[in-house]
PDB file of N, CA and C in Angstrom:
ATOM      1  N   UNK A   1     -54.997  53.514  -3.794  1.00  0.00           N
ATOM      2  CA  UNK A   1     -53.860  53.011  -2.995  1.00  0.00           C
ATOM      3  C   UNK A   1     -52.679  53.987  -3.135  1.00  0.00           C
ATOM      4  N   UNK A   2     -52.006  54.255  -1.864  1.00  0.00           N
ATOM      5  CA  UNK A   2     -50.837  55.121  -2.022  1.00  0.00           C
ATOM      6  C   UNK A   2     -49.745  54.658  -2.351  1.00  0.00           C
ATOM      7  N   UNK A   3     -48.636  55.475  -2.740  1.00  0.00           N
ATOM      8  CA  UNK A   3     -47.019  54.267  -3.347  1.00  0.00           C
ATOM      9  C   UNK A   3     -46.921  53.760  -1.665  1.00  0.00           C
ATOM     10  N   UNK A   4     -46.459  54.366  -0.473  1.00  0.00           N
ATOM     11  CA  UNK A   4     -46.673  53.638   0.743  1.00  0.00           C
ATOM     12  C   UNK A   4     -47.005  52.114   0.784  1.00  0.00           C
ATOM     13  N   UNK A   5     -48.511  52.464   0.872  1.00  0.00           N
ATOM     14  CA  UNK A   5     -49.101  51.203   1.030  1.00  0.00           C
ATOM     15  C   UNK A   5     -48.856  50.400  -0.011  1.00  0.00           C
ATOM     16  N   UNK A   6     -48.540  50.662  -1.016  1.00  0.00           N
ATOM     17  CA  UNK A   6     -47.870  49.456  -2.373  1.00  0.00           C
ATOM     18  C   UNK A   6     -46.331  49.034  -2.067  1.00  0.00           C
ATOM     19  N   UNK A   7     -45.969  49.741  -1.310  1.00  0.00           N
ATOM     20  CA  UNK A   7     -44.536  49.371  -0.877  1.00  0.00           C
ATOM     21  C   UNK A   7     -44.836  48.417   0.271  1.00  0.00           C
ATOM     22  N   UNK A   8     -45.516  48.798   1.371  1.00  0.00           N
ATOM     23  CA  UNK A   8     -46.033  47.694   2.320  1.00  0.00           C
ATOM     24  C   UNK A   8     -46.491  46.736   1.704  1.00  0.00           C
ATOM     25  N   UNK A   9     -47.132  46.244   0.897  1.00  0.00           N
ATOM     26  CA  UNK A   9     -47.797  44.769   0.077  1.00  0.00           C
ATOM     27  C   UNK A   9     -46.640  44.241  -0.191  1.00  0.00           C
ATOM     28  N   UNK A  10     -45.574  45.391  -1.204  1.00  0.00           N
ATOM     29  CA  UNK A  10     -44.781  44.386  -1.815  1.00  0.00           C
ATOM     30  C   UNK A  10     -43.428  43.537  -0.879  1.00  0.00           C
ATOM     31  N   UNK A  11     -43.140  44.755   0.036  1.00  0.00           N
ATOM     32  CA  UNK A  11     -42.152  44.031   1.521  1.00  0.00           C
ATOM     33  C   UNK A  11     -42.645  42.614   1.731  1.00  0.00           C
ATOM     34  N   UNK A  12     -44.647  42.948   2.081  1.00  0.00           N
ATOM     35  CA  UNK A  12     -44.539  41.953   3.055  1.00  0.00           C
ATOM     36  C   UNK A  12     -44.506  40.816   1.855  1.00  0.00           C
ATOM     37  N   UNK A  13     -44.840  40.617   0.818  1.00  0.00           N
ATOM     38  CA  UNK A  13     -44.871  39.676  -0.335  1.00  0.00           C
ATOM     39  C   UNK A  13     -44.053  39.165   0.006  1.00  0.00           C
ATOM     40  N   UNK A  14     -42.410  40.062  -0.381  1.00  0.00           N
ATOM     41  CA  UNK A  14     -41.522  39.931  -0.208  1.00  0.00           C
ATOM     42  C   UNK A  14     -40.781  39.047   0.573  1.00  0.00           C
ATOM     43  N   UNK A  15     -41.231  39.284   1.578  1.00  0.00           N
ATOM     44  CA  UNK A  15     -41.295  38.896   3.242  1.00  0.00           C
ATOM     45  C   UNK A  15     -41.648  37.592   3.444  1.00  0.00           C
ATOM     46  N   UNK A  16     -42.903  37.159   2.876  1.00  0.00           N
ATOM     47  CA  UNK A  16     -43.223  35.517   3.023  1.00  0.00           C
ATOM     48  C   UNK A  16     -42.668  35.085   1.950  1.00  0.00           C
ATOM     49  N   UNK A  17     -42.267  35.046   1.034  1.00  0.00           N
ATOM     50  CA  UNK A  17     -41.635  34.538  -0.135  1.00  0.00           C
ATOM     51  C   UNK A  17     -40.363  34.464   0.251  1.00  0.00           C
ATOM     52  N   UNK A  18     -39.598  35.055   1.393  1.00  0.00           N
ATOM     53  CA  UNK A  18     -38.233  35.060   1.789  1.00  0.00           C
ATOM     54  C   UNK A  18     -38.064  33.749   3.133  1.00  0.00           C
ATOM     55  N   UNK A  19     -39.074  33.615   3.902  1.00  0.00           N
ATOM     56  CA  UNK A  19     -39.403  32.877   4.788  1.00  0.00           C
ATOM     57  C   UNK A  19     -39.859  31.065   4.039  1.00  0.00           C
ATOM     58  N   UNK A  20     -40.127  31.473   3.015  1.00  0.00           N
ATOM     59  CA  UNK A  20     -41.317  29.817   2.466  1.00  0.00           C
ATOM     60  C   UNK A  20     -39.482  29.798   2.016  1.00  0.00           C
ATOM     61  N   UNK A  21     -38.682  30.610   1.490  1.00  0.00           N
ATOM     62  CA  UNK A  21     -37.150  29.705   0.535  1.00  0.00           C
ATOM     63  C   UNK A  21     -36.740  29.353   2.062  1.00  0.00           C
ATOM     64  N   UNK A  22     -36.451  29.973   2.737  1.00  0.00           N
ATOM     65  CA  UNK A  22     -35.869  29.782   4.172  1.00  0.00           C
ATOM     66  C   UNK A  22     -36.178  28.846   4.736  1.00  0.00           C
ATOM     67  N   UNK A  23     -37.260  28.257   5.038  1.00  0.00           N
ATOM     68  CA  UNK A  23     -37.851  26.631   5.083  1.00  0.00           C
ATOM     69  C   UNK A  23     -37.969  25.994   4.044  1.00  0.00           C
ATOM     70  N   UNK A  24     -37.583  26.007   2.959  1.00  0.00           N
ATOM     71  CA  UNK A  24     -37.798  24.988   1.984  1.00  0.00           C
ATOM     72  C   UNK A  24     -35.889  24.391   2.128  1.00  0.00           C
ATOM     73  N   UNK A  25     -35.132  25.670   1.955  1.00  0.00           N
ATOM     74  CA  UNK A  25     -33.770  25.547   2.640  1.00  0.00           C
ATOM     75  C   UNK A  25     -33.165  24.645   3.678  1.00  0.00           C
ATOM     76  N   UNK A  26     -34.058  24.957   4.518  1.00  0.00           N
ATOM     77  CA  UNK A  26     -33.658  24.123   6.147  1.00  0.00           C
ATOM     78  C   UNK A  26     -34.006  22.796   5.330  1.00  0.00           C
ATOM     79  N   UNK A  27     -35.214  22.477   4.817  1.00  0.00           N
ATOM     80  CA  UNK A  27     -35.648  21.033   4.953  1.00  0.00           C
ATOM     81  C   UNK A  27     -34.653  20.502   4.098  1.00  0.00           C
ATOM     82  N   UNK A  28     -34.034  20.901   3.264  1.00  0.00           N
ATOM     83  CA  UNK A  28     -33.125  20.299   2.016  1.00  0.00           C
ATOM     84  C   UNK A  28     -31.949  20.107   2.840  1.00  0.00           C
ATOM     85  N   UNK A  29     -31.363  20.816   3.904  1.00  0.00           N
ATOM     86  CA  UNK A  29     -30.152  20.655   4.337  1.00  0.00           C
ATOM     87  C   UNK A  29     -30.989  18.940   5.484  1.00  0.00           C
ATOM     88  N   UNK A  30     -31.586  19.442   6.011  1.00  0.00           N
ATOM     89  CA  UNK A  30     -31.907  18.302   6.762  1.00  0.00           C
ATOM     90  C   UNK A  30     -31.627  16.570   6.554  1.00  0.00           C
ATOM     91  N   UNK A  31     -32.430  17.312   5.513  1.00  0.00           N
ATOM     92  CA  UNK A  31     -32.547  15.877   4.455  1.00  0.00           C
ATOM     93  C   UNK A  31     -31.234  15.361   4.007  1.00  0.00           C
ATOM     94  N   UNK A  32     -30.515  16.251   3.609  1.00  0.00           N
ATOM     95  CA  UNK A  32     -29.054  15.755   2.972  1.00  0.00           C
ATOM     96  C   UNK A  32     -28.496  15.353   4.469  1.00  0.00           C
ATOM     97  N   UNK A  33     -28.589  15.891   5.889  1.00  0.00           N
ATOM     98  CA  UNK A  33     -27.901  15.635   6.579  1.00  0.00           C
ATOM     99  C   UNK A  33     -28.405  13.862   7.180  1.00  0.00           C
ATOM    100  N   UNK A  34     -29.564  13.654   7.043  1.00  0.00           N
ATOM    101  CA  UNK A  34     -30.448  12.648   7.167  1.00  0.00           C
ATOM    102  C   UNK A  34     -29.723  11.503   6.243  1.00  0.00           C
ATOM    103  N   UNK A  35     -29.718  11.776   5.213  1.00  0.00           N
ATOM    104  CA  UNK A  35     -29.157  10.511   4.063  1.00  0.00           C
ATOM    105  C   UNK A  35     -27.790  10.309   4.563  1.00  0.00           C
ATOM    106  N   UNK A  36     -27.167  11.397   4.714  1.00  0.00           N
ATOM    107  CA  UNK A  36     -25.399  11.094   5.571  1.00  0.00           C
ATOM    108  C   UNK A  36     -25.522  10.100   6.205  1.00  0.00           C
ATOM    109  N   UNK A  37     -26.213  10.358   7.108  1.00  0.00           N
ATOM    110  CA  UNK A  37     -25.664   9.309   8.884  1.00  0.00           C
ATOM    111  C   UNK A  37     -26.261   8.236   8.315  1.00  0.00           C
ATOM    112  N   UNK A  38     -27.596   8.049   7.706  1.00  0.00           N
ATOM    113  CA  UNK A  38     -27.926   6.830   6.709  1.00  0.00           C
ATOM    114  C   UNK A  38     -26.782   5.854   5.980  1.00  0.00           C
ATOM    115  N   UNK A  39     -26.167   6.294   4.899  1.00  0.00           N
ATOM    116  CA  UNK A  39     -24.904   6.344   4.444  1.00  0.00           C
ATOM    117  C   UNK A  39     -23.912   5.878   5.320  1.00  0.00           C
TER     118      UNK A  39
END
């Protein structure tokens, strides 16, 4: 494997691991906004 292509693995790692906080994010704001109007 070249450093390249080890740099491409680790981006895209990177990359879905940045996307799964980014929706785990949204759903937490949701939710808090959900219990509000509940409230």
């Amino acid at each position: 494997m070249t450093r390249e292509q080890a740099y491409e693995l680790i981006i895209e790692r990177l990359y879905k691991l940045e996307t799964h906080w980014l929706y785990f994010i949204v759903a937490l704001i949701l939710d808090k906004e959900k219990e509000e109007k509940k409230g």
